[in-house]
Every structure is written in structure tokens, then in C-alpha cells.
N, C-alpha and C. Protein backbone atom coordinates (compact mmCIF):
# COMPACT_ATOMS: atom_id res chain seq x y z
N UNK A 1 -28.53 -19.47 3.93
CA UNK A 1 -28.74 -18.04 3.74
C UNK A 1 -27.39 -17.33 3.84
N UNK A 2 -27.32 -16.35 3.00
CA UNK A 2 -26.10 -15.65 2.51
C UNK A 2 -25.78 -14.70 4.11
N UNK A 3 -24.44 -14.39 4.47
CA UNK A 3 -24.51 -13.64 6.10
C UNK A 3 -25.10 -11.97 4.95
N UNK A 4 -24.41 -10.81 5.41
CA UNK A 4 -25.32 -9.68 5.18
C UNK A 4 -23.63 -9.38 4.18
N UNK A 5 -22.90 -9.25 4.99
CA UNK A 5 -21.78 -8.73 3.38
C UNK A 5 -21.74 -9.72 1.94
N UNK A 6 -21.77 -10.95 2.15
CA UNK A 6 -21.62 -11.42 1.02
C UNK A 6 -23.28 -11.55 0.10
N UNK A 7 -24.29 -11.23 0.81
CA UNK A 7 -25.39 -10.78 0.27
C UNK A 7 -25.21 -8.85 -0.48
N UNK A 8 -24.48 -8.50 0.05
CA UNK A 8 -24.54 -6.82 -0.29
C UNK A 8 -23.34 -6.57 -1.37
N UNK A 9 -22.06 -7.52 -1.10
CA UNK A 9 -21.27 -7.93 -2.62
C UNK A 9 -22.06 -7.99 -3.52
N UNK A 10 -22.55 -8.74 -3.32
CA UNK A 10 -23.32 -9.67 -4.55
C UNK A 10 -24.22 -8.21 -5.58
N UNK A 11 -25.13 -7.64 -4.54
CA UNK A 11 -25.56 -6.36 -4.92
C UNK A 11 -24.80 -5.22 -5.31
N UNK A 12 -23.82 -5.60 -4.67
CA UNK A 12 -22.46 -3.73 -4.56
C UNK A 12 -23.02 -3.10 -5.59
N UNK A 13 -22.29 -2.95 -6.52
CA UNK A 13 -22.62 -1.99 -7.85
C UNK A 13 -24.06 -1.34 -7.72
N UNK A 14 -24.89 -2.38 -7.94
CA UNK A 14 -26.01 -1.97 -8.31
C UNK A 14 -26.97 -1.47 -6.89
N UNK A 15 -26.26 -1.63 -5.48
CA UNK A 15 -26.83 -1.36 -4.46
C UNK A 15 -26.39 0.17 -4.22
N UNK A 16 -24.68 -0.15 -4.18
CA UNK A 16 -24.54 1.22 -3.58
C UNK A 16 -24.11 2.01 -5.22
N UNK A 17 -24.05 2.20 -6.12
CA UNK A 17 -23.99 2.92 -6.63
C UNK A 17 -22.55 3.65 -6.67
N UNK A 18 -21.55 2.73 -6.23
CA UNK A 18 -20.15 3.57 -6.29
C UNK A 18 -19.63 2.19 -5.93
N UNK A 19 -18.21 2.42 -7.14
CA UNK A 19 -17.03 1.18 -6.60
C UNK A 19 -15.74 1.50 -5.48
N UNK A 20 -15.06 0.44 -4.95
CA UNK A 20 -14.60 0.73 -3.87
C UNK A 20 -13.33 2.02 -4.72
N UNK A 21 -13.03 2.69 -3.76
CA UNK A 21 -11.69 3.45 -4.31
C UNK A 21 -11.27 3.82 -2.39
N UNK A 22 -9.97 3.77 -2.33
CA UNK A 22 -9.37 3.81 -1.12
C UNK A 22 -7.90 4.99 -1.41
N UNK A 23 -7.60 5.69 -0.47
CA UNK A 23 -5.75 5.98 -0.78
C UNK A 23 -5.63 6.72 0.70
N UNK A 24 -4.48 6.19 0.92
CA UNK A 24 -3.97 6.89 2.15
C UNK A 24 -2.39 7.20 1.94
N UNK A 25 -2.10 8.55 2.67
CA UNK A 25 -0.47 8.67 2.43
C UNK A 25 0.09 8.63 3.82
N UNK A 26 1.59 9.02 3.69
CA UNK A 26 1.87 9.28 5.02
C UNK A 26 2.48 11.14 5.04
N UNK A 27 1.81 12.02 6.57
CA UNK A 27 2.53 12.99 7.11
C UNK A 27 3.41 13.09 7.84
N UNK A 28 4.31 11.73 8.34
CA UNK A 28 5.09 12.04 8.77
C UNK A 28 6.52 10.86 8.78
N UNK A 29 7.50 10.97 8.13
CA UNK A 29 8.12 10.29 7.99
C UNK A 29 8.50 8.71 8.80
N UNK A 30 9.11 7.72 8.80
CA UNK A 30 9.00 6.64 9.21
C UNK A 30 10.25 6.34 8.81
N UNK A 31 11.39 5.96 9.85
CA UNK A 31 12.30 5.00 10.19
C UNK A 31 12.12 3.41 9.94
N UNK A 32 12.91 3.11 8.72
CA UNK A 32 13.09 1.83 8.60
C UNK A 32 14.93 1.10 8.55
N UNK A 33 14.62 -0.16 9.38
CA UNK A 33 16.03 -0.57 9.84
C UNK A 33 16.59 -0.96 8.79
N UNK A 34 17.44 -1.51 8.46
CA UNK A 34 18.12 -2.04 7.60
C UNK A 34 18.22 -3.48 7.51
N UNK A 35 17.34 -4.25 6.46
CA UNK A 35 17.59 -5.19 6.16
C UNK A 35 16.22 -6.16 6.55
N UNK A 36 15.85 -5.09 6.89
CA UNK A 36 14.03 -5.12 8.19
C UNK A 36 12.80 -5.22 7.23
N UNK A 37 12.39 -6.46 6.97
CA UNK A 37 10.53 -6.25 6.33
C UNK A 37 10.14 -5.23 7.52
N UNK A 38 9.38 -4.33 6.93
CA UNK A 38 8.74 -3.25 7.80
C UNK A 38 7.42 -3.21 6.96
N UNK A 39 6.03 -2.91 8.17
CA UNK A 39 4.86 -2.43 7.85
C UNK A 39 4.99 -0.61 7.35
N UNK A 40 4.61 -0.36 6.24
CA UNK A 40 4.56 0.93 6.03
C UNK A 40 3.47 1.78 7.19
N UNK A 41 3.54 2.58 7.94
CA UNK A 41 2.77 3.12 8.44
C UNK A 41 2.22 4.27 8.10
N UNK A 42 1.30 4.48 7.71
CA UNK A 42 0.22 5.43 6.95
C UNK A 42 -0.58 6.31 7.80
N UNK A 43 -0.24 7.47 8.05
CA UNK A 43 -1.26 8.28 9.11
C UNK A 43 -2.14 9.32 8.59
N UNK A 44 -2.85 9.60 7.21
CA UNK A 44 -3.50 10.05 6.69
C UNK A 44 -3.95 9.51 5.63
N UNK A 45 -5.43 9.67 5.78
CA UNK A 45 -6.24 8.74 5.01
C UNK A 45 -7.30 9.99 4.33
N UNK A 46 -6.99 9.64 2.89
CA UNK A 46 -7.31 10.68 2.29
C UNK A 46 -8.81 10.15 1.37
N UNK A 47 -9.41 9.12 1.24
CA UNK A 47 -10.72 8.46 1.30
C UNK A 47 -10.90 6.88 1.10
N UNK A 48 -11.83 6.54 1.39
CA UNK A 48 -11.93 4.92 1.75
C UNK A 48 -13.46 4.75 1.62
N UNK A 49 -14.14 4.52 0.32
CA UNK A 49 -15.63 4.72 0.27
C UNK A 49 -16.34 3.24 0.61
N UNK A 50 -15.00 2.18 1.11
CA UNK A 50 -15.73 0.78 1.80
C UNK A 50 -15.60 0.97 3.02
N UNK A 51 -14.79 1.46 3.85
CA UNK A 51 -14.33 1.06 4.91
C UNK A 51 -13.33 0.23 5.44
N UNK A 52 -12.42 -0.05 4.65
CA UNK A 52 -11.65 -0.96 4.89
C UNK A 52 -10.84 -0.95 5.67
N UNK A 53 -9.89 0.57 5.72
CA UNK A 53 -8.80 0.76 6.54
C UNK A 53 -9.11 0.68 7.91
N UNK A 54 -7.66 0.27 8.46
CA UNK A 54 -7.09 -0.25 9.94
C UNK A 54 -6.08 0.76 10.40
N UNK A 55 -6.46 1.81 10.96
CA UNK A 55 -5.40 2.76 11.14
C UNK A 55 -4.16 2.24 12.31
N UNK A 56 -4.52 1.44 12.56
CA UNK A 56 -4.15 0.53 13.93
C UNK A 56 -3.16 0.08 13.15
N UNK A 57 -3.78 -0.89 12.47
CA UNK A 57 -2.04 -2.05 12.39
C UNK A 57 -2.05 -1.71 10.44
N UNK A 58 -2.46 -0.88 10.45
CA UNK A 58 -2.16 -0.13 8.62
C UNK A 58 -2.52 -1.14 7.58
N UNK A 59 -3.57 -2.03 7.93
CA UNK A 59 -4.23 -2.93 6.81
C UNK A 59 -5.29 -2.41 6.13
N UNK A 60 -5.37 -3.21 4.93
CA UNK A 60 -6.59 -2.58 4.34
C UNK A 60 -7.10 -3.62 3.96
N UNK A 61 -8.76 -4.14 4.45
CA UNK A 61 -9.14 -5.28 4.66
C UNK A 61 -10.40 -5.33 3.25
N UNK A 62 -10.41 -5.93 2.13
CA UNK A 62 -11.31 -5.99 0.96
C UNK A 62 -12.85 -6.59 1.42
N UNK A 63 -13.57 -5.22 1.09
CA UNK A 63 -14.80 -5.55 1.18
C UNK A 63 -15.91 -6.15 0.00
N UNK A 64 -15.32 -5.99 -0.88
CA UNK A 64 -15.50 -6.17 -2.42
C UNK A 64 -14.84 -6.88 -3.12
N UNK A 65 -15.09 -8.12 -3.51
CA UNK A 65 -14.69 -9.09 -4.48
C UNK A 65 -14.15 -8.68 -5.47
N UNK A 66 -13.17 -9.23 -6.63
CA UNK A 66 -12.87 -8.71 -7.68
C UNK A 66 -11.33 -8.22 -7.76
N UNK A 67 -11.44 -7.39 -9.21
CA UNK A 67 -9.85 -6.90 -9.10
C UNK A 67 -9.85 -5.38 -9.42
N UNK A 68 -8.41 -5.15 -8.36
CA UNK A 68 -8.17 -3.90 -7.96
C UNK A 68 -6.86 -3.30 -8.59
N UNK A 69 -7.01 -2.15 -8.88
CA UNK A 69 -5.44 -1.72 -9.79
C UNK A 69 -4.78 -1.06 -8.85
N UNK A 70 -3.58 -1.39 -7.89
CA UNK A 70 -3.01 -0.97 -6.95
C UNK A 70 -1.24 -0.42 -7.33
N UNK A 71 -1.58 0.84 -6.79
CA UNK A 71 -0.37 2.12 -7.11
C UNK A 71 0.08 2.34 -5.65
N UNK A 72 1.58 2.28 -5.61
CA UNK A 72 2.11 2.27 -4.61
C UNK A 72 2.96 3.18 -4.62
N UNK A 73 3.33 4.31 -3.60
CA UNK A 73 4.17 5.42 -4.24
C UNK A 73 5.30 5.03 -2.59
N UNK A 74 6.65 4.70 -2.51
CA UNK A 74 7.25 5.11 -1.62
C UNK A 74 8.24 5.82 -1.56
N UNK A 75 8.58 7.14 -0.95
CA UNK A 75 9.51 7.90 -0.97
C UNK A 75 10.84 7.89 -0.14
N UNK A 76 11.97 7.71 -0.63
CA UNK A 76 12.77 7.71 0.84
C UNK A 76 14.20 9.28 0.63
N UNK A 77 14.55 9.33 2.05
CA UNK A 77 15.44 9.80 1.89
C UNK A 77 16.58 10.04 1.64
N UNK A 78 17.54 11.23 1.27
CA UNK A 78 18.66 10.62 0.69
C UNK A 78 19.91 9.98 1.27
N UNK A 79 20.11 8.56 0.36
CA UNK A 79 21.14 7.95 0.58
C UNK A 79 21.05 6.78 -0.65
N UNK A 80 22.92 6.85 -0.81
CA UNK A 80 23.63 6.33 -2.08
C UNK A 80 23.86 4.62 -1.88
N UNK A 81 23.50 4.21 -0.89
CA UNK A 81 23.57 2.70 -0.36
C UNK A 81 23.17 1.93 -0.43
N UNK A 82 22.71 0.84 -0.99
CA UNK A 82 21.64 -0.07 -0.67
C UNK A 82 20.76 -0.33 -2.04
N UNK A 83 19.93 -1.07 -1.72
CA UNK A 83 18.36 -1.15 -2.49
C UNK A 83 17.21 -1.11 -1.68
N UNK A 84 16.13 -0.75 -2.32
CA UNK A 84 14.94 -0.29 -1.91
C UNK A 84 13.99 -0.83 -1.92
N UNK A 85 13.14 -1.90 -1.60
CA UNK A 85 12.16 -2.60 -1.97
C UNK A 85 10.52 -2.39 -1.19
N UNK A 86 9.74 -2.58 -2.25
CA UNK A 86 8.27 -2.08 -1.78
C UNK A 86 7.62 -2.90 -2.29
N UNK A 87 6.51 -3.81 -1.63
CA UNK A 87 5.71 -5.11 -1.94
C UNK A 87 4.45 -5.02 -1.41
N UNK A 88 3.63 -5.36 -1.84
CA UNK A 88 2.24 -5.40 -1.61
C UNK A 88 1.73 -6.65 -1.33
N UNK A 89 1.31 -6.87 0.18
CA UNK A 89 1.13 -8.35 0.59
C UNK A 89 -0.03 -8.19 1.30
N UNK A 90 -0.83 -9.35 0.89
CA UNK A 90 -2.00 -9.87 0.52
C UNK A 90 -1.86 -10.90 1.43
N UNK A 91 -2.84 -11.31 2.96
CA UNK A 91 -3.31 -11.89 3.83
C UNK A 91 -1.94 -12.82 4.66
N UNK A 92 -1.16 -11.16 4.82
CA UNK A 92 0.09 -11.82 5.95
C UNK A 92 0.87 -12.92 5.48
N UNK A 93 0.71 -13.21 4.16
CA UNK A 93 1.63 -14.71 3.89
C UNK A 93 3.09 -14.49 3.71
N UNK A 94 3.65 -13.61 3.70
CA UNK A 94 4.56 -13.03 3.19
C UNK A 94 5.21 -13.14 1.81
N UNK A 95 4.14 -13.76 0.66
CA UNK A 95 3.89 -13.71 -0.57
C UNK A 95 3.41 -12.02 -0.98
N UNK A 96 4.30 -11.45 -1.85
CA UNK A 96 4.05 -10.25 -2.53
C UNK A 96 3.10 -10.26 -3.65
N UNK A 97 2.17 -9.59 -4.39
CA UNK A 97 1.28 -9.71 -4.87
C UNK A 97 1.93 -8.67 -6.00
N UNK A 98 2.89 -7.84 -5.77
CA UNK A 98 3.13 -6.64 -6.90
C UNK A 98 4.50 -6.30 -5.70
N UNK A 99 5.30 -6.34 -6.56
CA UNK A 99 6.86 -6.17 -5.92
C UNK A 99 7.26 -5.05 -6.91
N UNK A 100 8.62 -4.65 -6.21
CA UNK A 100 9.53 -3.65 -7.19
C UNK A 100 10.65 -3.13 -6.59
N UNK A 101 11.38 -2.70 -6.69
CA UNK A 101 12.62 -2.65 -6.24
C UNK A 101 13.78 -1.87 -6.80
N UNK A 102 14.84 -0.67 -6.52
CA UNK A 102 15.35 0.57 -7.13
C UNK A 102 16.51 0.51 -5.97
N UNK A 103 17.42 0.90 -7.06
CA UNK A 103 18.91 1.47 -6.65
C UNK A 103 19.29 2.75 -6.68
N UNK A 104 19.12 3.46 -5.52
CA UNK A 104 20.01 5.02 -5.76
C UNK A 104 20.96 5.22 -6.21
N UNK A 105 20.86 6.24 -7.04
CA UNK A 105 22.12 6.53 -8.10
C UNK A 105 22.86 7.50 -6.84
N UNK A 106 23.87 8.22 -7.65
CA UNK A 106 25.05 8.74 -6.69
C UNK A 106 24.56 9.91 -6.34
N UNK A 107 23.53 10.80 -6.95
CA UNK A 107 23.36 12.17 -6.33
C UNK A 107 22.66 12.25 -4.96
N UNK A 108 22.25 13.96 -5.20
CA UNK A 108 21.72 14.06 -3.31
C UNK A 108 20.26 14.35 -3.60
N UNK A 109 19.64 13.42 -4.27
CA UNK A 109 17.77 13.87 -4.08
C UNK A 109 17.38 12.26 -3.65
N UNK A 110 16.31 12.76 -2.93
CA UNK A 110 15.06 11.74 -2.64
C UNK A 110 15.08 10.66 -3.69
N UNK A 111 14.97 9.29 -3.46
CA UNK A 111 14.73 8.51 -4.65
C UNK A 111 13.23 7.93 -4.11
N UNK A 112 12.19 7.71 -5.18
CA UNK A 112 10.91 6.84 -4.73
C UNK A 112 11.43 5.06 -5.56
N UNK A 113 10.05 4.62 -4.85
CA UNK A 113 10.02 3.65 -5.70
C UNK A 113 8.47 3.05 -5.83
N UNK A 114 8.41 2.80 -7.03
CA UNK A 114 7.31 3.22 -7.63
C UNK A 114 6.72 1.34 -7.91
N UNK A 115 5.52 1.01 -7.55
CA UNK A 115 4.82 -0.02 -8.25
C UNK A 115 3.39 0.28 -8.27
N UNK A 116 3.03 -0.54 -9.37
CA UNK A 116 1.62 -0.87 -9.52
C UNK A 116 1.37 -1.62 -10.38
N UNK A 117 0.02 -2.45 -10.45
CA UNK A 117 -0.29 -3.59 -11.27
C UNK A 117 -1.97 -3.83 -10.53
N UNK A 118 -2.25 -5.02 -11.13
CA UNK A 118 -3.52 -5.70 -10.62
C UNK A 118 -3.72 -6.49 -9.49
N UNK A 119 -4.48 -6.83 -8.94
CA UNK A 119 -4.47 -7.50 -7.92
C UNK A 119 -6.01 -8.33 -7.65
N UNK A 120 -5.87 -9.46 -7.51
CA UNK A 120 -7.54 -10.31 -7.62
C UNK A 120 -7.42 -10.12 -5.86
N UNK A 121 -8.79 -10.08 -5.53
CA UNK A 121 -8.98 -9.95 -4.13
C UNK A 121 -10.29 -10.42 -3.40
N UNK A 122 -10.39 -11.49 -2.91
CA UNK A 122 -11.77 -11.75 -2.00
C UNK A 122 -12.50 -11.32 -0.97
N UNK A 123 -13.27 -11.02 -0.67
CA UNK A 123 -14.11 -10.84 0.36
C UNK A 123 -13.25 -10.98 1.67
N UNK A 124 -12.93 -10.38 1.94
CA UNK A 124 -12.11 -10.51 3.78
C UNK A 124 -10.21 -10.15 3.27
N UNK A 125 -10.00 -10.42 2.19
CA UNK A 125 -8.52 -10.45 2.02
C UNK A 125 -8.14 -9.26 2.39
N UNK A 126 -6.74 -9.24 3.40
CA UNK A 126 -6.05 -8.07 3.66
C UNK A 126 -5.15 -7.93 3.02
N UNK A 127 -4.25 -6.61 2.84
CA UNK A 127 -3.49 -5.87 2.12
C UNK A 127 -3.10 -4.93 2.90
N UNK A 128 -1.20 -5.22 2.52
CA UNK A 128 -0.72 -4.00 3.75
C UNK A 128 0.75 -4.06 2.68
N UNK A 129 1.11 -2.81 3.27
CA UNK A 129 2.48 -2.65 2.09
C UNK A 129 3.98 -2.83 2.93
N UNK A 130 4.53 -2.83 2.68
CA UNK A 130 5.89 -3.80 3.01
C UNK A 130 7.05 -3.32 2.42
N UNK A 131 7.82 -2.77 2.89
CA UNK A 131 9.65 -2.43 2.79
C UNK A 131 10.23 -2.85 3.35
N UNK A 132 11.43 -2.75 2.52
CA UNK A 132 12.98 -3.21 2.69
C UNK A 132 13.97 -2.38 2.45
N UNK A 133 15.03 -1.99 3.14
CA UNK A 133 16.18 -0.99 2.63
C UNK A 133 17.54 -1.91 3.29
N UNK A 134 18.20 -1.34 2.23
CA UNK A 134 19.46 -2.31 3.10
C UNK A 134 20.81 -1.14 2.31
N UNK A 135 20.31 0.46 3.41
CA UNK A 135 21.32 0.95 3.52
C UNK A 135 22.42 1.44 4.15
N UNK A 136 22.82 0.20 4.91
CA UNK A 136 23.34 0.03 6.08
C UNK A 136 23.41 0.36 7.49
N UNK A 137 21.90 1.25 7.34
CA UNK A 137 21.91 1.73 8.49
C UNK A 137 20.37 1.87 8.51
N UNK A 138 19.72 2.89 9.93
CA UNK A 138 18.19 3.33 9.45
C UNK A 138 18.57 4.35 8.69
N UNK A 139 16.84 4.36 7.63
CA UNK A 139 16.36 4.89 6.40
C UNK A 139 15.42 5.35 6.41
N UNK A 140 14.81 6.84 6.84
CA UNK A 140 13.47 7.28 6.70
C UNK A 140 12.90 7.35 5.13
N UNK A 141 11.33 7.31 5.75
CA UNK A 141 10.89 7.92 3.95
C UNK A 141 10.55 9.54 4.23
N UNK A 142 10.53 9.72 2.91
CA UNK A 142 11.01 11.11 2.83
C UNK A 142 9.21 12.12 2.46
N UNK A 143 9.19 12.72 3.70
CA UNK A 143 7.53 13.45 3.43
C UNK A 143 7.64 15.28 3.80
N UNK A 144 8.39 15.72 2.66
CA UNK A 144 8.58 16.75 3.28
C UNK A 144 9.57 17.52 1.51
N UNK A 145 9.75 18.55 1.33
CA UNK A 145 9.94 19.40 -0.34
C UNK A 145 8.60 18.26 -1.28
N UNK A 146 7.72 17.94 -0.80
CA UNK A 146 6.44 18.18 -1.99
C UNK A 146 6.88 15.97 -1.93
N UNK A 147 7.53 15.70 -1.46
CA UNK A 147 7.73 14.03 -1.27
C UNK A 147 6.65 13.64 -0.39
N UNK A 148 5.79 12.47 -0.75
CA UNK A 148 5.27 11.24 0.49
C UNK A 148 5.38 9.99 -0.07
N UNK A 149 4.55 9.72 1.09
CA UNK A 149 4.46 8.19 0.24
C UNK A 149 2.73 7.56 0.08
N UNK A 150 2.11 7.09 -0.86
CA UNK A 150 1.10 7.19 -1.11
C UNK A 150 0.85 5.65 -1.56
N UNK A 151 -0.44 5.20 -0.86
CA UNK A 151 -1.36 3.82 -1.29
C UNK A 151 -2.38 3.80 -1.87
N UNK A 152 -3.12 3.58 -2.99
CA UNK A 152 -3.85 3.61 -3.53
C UNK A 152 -4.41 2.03 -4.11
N UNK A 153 -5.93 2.13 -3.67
CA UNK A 153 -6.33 1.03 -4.40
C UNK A 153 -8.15 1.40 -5.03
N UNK A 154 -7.85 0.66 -6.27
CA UNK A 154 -9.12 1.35 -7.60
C UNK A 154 -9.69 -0.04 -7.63
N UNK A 155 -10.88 0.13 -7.57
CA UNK A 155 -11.88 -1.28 -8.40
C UNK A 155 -12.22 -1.17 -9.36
N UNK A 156 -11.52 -2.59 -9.87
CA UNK A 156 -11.76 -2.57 -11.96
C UNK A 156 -13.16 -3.32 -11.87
N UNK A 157 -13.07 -4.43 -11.55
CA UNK A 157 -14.34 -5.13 -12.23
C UNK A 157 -14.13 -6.48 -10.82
N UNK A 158 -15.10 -7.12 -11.09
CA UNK A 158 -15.70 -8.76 -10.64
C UNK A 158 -14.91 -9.95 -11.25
């Protein structure tokens, strides 16, 4: 006998009548070291119609089988140093699932860095987002002149 989630997968669509959609940003900026995999920390959660999110340790745990179209928005502040990297990792392996990565040019604005793509996902799989800066020093992200940083994940299909 099936336990009660992978019996209610099986139903999703046609049970509850809505597919998963999740996004959380951040209000308040976040210090990252240099050269440091860092957990993005996310303190506003702007809807989550599975339940997935972990405000605790900033995972987002898949309740719904299938694939998800995941948009990653990170903002940082300014500085001419370094590269920027933002990865989307999928059950702590430290395998990226959707990577990307940007060089600040020489001026004085905010640079983001921007990914998104697909992502296949099982029943229990977690998802948490992941930076890197290596601008020689600490590097906040930047949430503040109309900047955040934003997670988003959409359910395509089974």
C-alpha cells in the first residue's frame, strides 16, 4: 500500500486542482565571503501552494514529482572584482542542476545574475540555491533602489 503522499502525487492535479508554484525573495541583504559556497538565505516568502519551504535552513523540499522551470534572480552589490556565481543544487550533492555565472563590468551599479532552466525532481528531492563571489573580500546582495534577490519554482508537467 502506497504511504499517503505518494498516493496524493499520484492524484495531485486532479485532487487538488492547482500545480505546485513556490517563490521566495530576500528583505534583507546577506554577506557572502569570498571564495565561500554560501546557502542563499531567503527571509520572505511570497507563496508556496505545496508546502515545501524550510525557512530554517532555506530548502525547498519537492512535494510533486515531475519537472519544474526554475528562475533564479541574484542581486549583488557594487563591486568591479571578481565573478559571481549562482547554482541551483538539488539534494546537498554539491552537483548544480542550473548554474551561471557573470563578471562586473567597470561601472558603479548593482550587477545580478540571472539563471533559469528545467529541472526533473522527485518526491522528497531538495533544492536550495548556492553562491560564490570571489571579490576579494565580503560581498553583500544588494536588496534595496528596487534590487532583490528572488527564487522561483513553476510546475510544467509529470
Amino acid at each position: 500500500m502506497p504511504d499517503t503522499l505518494t498516493l496524493l502525487n499520484t492524484l495531485d492535479i486532479q485532487f487538488n486542482q492547482a500545480k505546485p508554484l513556490f517563490q521566495v525573495k530576500q528583505a534583507n541583504s546577506q554577506s557572502i565571503g569570498n571564495s565561500s559556497v554560501t546557502t542563499l538565505s531567503y527571509d520572505t516568502l511570497i507563496f508556496d501552494s505545496h508546502s515545501g519551504w524550510n525557512s530554517g535552513t532555506h530548502v525547498y523540499t519537492v512535494q510533486v514529482a515531475g519537472w519544474y522551470w526554475a528562475s533564479i534572480l541574484v542581486n549583488w552589490q557594487t563591486n568591479t572584482s571578481g565573478i559571481r556565481t549562482c547554482r541551483l543544487n538539488r539534494n546537498g550533492t554539491g552537483s548544480s542542476v542550473v548554474i551561471g555565472t557573470c563578471t562586473p563590468g567597470t561601472g558603479t551599479s548593482a550587477i545580478g545574475t540571472y539563471i533559469t532552466g528545467p529541472v526533473q525532481c522527485s518526491i522528497g528531492d531538495t533544492l536550495k540555491v548556492e553562491v560564490v563571489q570571489t571579490s576579494g573580500g565580503s560581498l553583500s546582495t544588494q536588496v534595496t533602489a528596487g534590487y532583490t534577490s528572488v527564487f522561483t519554482l513553476d510546475w510544467m508537467k509529470r
